[in-house]
Every structure is written in C-alpha cells, then in structure tokens.
C-alpha atoms as a PDB file:
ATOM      1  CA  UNK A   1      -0.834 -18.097   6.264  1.00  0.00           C
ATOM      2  CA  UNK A   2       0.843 -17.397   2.710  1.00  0.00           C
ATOM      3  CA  UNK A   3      -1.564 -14.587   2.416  1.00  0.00           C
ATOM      4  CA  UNK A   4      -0.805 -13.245   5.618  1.00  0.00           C
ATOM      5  CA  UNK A   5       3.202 -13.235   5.030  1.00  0.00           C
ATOM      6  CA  UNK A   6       2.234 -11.525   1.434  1.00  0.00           C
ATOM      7  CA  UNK A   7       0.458  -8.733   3.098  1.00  0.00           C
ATOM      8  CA  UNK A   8       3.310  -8.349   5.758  1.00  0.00           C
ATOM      9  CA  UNK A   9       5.896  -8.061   2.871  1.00  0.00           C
ATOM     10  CA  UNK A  10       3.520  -5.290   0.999  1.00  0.00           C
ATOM     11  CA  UNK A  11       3.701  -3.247   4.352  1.00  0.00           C
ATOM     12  CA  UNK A  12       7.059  -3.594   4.661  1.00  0.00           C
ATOM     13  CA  UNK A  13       7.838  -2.565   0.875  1.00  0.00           C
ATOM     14  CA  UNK A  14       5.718   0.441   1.607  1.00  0.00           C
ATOM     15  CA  UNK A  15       7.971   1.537   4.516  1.00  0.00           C
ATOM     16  CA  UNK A  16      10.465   1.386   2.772  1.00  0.00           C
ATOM     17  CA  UNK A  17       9.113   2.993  -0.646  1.00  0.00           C
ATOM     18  CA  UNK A  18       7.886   6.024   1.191  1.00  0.00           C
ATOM     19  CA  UNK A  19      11.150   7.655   2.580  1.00  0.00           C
ATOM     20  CA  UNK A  20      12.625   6.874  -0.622  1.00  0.00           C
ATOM     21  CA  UNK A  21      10.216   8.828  -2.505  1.00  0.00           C
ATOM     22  CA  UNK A  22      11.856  11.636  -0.819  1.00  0.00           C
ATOM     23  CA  UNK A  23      15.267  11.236  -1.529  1.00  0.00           C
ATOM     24  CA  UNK A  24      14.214  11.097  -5.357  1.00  0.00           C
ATOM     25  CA  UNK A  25      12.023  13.637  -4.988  1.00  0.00           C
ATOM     26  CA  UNK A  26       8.907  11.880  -6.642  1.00  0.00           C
ATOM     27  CA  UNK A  27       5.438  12.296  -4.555  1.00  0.00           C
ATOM     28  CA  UNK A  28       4.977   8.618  -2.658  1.00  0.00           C
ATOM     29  CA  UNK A  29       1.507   7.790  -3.830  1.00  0.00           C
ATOM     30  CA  UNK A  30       3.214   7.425  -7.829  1.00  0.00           C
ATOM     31  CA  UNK A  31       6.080   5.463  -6.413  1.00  0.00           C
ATOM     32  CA  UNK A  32       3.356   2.762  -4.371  1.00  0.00           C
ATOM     33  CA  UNK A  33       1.182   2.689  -7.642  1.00  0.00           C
ATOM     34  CA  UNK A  34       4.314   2.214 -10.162  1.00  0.00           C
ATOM     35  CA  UNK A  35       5.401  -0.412  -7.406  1.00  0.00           C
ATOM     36  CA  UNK A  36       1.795  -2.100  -7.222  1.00  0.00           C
ATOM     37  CA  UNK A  37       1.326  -2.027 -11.113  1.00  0.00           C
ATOM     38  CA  UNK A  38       4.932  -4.146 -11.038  1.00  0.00           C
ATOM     39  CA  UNK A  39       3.965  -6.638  -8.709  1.00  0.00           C
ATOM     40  CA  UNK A  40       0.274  -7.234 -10.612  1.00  0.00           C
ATOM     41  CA  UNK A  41       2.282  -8.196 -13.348  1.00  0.00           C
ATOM     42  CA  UNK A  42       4.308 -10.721 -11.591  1.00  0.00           C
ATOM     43  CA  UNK A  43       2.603 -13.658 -12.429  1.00  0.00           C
ATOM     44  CA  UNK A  44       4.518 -15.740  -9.817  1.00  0.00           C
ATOM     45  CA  UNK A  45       2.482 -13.552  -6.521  1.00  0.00           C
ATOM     46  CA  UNK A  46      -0.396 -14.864  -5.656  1.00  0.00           C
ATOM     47  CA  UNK A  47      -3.925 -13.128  -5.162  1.00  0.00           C
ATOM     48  CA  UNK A  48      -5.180 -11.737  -2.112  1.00  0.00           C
ATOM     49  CA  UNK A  49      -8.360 -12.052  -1.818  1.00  0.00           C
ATOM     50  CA  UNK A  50     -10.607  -9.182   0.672  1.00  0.00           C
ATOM     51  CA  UNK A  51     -14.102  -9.118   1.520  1.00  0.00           C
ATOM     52  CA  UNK A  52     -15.687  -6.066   0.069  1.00  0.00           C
ATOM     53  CA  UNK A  53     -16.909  -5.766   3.651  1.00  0.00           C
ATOM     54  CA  UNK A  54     -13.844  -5.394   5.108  1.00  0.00           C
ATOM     55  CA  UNK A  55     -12.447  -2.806   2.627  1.00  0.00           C
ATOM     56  CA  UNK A  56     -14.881   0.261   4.064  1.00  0.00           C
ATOM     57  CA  UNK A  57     -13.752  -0.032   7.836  1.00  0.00           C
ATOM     58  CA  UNK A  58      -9.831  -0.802   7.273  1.00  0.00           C
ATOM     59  CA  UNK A  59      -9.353   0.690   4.671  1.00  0.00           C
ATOM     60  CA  UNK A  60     -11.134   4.363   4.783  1.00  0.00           C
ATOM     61  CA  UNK A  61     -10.529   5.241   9.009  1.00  0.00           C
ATOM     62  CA  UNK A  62      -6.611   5.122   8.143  1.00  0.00           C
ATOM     63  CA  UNK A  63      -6.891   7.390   5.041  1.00  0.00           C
ATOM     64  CA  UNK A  64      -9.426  10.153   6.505  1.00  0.00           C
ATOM     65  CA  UNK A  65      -7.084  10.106  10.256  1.00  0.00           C
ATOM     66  CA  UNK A  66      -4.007  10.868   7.518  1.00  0.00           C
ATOM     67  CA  UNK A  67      -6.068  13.560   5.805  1.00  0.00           C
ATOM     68  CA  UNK A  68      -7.295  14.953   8.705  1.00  0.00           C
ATOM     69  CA  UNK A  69      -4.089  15.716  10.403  1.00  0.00           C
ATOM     70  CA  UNK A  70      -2.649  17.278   6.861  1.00  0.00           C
ATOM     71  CA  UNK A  71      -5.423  20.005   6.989  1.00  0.00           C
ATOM     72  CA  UNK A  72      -5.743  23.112   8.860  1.00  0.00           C
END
C-alpha cells in the first residue's frame, strides 16, 4: 500500500511539474528528470520496485499514443 500512495504522489508531482514548466519556460521532460534525480537522492523515499515485464506494456503504449498525436 506504501508503494501504491508513493506512485500516486509521483503522478500528482508530475501534474503539477508540467504546467509549470511553462510558466518558466523550461521544456517539461528537464524539469521531471531534475525533479526525479532530487527525489533518488532522498534517502528517506523508499524503492519501488517494477517487474521488467510490466515496464514494456505500461510504460511504452502511453509514450507512442503521446508521440503519435504530436506528428503530422
């Protein structure tokens, strides 16, 4: 369950990071990284762990639907 509330909270956070990214006028996918790098060094969050299985058919669909739409 604490993993589940983790991931909830990362959504969230990206929400929110993404319009902001606007307003300062920095592209979104360096503010999420900058943002990710600062929470790995948080010792205090704990690990999720993903199967490697998992990763291919949650993770990709998403991304190529997103890329898909941005091209002509």
């Amino acid at each position: 369950m604490e993993q589940l509330s983790l991931i909830a909270a990362l959504i969230f956070a990206t929400a929110v990071l993404i319009p902001l990214s606007g307003r300062i006028n920095l592209p979104w996918p360096v503010l999420v990284t900058v943002f990710g790098i600062l929470l790995a060094a948080i010792p205090q969050i704990p690990q999720v762990h993903v199967e490697p299985d998992l990763i291919l058919p949650i993770v990709l669909p998403p991304l190529l639907y997103a890329t898909a739409r941005k091209t002509s």
